[in-house]
Protein backbone atom coordinates (compact mmCIF):
# COMPACT_ATOMS: atom_id res chain seq x y z
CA UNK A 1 0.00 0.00 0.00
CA UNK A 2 2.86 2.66 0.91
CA UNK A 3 4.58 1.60 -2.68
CA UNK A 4 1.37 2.35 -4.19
CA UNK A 5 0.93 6.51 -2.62
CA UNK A 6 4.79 6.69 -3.95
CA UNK A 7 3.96 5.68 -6.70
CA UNK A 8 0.80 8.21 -7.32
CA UNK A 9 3.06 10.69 -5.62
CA UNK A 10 5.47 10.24 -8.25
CA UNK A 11 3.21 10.01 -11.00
CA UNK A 12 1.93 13.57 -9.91
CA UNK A 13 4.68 15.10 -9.54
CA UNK A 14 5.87 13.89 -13.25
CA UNK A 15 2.79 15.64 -14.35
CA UNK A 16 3.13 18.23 -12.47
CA UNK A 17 6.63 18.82 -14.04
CA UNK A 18 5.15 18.14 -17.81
CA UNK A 19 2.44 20.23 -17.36
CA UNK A 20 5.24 23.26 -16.03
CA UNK A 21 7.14 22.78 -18.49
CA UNK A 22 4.50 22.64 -21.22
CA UNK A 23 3.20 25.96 -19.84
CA UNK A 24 6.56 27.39 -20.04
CA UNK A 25 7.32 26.69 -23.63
CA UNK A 26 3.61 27.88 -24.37
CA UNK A 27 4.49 31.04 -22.98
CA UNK A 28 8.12 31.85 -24.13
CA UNK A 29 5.99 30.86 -27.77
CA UNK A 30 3.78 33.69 -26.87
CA UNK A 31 6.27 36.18 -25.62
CA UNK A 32 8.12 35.43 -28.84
CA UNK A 33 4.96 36.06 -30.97
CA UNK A 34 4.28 39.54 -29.41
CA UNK A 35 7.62 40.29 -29.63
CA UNK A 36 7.93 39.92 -33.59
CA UNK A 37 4.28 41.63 -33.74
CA UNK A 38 5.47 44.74 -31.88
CA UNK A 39 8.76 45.07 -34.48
CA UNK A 40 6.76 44.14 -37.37
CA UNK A 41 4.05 46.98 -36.32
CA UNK A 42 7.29 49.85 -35.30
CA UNK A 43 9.13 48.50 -38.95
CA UNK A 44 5.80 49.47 -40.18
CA UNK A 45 5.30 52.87 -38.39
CA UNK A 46 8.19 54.23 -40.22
CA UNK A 47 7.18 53.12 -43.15
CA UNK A 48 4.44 55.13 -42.67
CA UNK A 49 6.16 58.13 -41.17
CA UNK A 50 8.46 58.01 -44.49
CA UNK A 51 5.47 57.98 -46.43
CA UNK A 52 4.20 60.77 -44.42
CA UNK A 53 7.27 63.00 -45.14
CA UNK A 54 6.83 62.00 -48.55
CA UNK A 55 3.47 63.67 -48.46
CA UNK A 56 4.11 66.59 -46.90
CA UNK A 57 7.05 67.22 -49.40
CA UNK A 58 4.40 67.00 -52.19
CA UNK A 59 1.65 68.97 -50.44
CA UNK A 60 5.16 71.81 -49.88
CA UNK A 61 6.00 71.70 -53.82
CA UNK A 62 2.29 71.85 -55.12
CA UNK A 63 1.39 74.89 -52.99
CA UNK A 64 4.58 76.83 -54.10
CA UNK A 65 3.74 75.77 -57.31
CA UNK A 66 0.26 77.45 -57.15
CA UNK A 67 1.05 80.13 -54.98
CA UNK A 68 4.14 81.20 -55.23
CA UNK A 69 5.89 83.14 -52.10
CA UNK A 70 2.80 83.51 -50.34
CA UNK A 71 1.43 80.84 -47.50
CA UNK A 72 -1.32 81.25 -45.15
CA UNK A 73 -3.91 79.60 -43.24
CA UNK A 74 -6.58 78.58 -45.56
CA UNK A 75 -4.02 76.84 -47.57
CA UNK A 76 -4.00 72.73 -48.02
CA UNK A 77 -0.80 72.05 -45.92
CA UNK A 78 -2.63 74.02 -43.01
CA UNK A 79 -5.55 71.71 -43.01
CA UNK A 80 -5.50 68.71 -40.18
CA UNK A 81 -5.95 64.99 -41.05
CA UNK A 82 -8.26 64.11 -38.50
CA UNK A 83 -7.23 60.18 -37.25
CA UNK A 84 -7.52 57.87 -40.55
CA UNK A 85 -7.74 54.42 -40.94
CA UNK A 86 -4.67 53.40 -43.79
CA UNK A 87 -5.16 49.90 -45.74
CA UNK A 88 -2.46 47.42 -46.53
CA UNK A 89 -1.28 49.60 -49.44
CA UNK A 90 0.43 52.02 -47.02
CA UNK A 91 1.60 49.01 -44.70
CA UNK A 92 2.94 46.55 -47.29
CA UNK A 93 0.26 44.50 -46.84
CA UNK A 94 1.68 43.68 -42.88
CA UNK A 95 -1.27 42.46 -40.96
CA UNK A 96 -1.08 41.90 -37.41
CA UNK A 97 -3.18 39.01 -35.67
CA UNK A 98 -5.99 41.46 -34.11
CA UNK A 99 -8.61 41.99 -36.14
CA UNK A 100 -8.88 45.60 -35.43
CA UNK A 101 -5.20 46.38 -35.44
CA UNK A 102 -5.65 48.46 -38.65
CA UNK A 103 -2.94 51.42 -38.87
CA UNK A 104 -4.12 54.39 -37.89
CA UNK A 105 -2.86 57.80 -38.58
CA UNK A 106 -3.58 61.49 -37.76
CA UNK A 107 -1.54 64.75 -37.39
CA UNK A 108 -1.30 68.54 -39.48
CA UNK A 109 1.31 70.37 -40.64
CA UNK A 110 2.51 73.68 -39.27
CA UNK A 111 4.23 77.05 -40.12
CA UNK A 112 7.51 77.23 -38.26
CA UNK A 113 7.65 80.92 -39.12
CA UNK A 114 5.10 81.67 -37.63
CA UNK A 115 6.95 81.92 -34.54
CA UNK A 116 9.87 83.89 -33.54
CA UNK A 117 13.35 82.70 -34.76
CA UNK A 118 15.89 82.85 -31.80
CA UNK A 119 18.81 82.31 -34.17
CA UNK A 120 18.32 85.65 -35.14
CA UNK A 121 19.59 86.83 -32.05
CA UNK A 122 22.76 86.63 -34.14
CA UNK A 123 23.39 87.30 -37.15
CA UNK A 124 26.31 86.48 -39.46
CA UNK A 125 28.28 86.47 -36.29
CA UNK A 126 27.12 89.59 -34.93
CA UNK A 127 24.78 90.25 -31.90
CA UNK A 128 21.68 91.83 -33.61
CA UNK A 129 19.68 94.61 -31.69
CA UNK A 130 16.53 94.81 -33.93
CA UNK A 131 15.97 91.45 -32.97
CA UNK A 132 16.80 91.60 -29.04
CA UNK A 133 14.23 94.00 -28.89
CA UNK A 134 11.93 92.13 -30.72
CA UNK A 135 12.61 89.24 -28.21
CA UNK A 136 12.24 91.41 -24.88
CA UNK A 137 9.38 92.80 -26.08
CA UNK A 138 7.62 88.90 -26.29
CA UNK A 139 9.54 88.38 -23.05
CA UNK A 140 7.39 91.54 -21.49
CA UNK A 141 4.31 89.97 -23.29
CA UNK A 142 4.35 86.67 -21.88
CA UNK A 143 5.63 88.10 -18.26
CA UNK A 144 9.07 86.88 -18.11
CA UNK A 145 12.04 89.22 -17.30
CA UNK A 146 13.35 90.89 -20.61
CA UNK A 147 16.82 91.20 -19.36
CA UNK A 148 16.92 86.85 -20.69
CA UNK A 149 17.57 88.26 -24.14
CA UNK A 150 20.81 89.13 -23.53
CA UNK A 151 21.16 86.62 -21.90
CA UNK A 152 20.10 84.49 -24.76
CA UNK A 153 22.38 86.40 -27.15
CA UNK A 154 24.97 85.60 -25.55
CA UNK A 155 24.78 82.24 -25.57
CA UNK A 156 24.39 82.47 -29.21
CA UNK A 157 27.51 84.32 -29.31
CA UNK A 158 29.26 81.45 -28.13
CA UNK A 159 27.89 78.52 -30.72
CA UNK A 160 28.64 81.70 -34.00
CA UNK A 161 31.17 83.43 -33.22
CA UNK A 162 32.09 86.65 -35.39
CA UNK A 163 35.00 85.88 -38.15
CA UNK A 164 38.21 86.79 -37.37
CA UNK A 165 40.49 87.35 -40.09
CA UNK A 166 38.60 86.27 -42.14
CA UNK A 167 38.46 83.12 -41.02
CA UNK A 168 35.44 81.70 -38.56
CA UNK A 169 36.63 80.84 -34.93
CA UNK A 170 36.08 77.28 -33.23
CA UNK A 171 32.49 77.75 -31.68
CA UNK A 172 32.30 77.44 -27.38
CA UNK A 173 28.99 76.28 -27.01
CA UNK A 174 26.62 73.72 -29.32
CA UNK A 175 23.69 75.29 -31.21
CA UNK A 176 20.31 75.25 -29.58
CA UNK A 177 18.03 73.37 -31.79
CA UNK A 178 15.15 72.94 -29.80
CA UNK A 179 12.70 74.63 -26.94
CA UNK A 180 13.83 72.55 -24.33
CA UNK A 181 17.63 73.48 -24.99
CA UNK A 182 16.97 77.13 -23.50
CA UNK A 183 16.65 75.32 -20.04
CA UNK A 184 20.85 75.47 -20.13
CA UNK A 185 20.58 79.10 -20.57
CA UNK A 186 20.52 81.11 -17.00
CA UNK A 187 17.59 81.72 -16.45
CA UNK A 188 15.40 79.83 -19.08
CA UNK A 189 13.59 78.00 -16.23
CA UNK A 190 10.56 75.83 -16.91
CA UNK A 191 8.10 78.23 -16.69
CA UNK A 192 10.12 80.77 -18.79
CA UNK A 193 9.88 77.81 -21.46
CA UNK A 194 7.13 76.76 -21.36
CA UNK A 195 5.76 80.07 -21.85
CA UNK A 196 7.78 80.99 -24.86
CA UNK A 197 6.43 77.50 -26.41
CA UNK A 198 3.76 78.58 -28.58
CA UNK A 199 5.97 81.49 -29.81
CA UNK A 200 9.47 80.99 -30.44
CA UNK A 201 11.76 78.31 -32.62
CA UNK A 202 15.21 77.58 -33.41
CA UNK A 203 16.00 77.42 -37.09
CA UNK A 204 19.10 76.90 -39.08
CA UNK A 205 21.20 79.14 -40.58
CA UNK A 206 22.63 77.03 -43.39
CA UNK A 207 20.24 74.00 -44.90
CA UNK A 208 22.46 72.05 -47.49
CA UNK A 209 21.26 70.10 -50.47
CA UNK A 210 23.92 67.55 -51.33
CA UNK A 211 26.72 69.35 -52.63
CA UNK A 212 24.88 72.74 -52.11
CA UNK A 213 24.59 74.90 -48.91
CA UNK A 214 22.06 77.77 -49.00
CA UNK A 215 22.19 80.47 -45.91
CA UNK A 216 18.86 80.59 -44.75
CA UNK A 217 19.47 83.01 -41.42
CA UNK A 218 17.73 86.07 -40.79
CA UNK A 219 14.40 84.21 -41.42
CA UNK A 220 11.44 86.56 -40.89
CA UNK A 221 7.76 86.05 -39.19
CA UNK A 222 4.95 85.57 -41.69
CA UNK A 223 2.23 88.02 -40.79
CA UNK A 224 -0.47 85.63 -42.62
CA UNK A 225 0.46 82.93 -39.91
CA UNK A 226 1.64 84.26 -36.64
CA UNK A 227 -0.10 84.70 -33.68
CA UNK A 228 -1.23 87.51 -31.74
CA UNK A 229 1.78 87.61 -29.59
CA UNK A 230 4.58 87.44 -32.43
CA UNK A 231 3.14 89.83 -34.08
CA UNK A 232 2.60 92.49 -31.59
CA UNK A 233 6.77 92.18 -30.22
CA UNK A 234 7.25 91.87 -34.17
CA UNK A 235 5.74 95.32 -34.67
CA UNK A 236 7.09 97.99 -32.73
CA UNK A 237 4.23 100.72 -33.19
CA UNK A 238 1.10 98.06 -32.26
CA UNK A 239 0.28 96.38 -28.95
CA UNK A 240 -1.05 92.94 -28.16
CA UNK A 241 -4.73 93.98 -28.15
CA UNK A 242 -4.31 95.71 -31.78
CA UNK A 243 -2.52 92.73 -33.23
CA UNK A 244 -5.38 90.47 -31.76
CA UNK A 245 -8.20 92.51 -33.25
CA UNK A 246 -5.99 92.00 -36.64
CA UNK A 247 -6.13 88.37 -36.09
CA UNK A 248 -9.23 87.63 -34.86
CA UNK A 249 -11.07 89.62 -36.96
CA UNK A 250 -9.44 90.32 -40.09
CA UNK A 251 -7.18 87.91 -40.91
CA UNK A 252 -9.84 85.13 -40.03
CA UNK A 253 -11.71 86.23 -43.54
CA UNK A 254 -9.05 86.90 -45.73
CA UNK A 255 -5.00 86.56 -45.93
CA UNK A 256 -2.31 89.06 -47.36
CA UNK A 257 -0.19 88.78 -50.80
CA UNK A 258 2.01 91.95 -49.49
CA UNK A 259 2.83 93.67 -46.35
CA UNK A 260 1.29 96.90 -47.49
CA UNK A 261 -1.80 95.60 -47.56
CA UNK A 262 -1.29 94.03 -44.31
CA UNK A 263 -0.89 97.03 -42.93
CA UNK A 264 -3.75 99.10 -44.31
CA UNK A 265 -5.72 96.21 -41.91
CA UNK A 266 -4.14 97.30 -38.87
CA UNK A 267 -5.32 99.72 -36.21
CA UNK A 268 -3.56 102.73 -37.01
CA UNK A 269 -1.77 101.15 -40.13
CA UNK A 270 1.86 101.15 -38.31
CA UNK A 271 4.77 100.16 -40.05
CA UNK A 272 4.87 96.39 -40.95
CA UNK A 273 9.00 96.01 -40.89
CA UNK A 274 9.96 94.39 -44.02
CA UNK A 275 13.26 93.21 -42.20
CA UNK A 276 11.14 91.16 -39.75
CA UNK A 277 8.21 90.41 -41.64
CA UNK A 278 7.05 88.81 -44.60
CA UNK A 279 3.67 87.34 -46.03
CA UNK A 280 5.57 83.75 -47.27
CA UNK A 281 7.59 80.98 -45.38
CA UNK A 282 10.62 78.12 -45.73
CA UNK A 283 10.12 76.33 -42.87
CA UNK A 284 7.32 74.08 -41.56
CA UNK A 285 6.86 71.67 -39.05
CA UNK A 286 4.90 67.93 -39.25
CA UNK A 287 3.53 66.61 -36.53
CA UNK A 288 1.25 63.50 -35.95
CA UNK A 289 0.56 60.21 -34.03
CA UNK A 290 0.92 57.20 -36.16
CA UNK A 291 -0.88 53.80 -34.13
CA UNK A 292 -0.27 50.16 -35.48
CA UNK A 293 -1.36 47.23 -33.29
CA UNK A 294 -0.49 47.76 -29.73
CA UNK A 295 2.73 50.56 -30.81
CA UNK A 296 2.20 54.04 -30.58
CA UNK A 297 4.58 56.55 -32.01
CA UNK A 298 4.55 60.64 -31.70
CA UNK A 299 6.84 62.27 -34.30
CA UNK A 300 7.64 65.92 -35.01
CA UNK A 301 9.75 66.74 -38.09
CA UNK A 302 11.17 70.34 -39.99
CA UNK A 303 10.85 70.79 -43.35
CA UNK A 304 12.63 73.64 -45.19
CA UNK A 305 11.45 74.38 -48.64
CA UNK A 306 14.06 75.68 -50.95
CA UNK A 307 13.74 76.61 -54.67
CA UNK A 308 13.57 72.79 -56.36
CA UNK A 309 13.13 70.59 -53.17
CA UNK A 310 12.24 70.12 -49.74
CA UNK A 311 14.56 68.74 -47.38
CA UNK A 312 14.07 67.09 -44.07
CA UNK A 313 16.26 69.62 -41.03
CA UNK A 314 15.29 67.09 -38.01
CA UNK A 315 12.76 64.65 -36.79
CA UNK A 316 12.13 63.64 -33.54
CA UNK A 317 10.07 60.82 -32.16
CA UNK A 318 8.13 61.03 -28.62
């Protein structure tokens, strides 16, 4: 009888052991699965995001085409794609083993000059004055302390240095390509940033095409775009309530193929700077939330738009 509960004991515990091990190779199977799902669906997502560049660089080279230097708001590259469903064309025909795993796409594309170029804080080498004031003057309008401008210059004086000689000195400092890179400026703190957000950028200088490079500094705010707040540090002779009433209520029905007549629509019809202003842009941003299966990816690129092409500055994924 004793032999016999050993060997039931050991019986169980056999299938115990089986059934453990079965388990275990069921699940590594399964981890495995997911695991080639999930690359297959990010390999796909940048498919996608390729053919979303791709896109864009059409939707750039059409609208130049048709309007020539001037861009504004009612234009097609300013209208959204609300969240779309894409079919197996745009994926290659991946599937993944959900039925309702479709990739999904959504995002719009923006003016970059519609915002305030920090770069300009120095030009060709040289600390530039119009456009300090221009920067303390959105520093006073969103309530931080105007004295960061300098401050800001002269960290710009360190990563473009003046020529000497000739001849352009080693830079001390990196450029500043993005928002977030003014928190290593004194006193850029968080709040400082995140209230310049909606207003300033950091473009480049030089954009090169293959063999080609084409100085693109000095960029200027594009009164059919900009908001309320650009415009009103952009124009010396307006304030922020004038510049919204321009906004809001003009610029909301129509847009502006010169800056004269941009500035028969103001209050007061100040001078529109042609040095700061300008009614067309180079630069535009893409940004948009491509979902396949259970990946998500956020991506922001910047697009310059030269004479024959459209070349991609950056991209950054989230």
């Amino acid at each position: 009888m004793g032999q016999a509960g050993v060997a039931i004991i050991s019986v169980l515990l056999v299938v115990t052991l089986a059934t453990l091990i079965v388990s275990s190779l069921f699940w590594r199977e399964h981890v495995i699965v997911r695991s080639v799902e999930n690359r297959l669906a990010l390999a796909q997502m940048r498919w996608i995001e390729t053919a979303v560049l791709d896109w864009a660089w059409v939707v750039l080279r059409v609208d130049q085409a048709c309007s020539g230097a001037v861009d504004h708001l009612t234009e097609l590259w300013a209208t959204p794609v609300e969240e779309t469903v894409l079919d197996e064309t745009v994926t290659g025909g991946a599937r993944i083993s959900d039925t309702d795993s479709s990739a999904r796409l959504a995002g719009q594309m923006f003016d970059a000059q519609a915002r305030l170029n920090l770069n300009n804080l120095v030009i060709d080498g040289q600390p530039s004055t119009l456009h300090r004031e221009v920067f303390e003057r959105l520093l006073a309008i969103v309530g931080r302390p105007e004295s960061l401008a300098g401050q800001l210059q002269m960290r710009l004086l360190r990563a473009y240095p003046p020529m000497v000689g000739g001849r352009r000195p080693q830079a001390s400092a990196l450029p500043l390509l993005k928002l977030a890179d003014l928190r290593t400026v004194p006193g850029f703190d968080e709040a400082t940033t995140v209230a310049l957000e909606p207003f300033v950028v950091f473009l480049p200088k030089r954009v090169r095409f293959g063999a080609s490079e084409f100085v693109t500094e000095n960029s200027k705010v594009n009164v059919n775009t900009a908001p309320p707040e650009v415009l009103a540090a952009s124009i010396a002779d307006t304030d922020l309530q004038a510049a919204r009433r321009f906004v809001e209520g003009v610029r909301q029905r129509t847009y502006f193929a010169s800056l004269d007549v941009a500035r028969s629509r103001f209050d007061g019809s100040p001078v529109l700077p042609a040095n700061l202003l300008s009614v067309g842009s180079d630069f535009f941003f893409v940004k948009g939330v491509v979902r396949f299966g259970r990946v998500e990816s956020q991506s922001e690129a910047l697009l310059y738009r030269g004479a024959n092409r459209v070349e991609l500055i950056w991209q950054h994924r989230y």
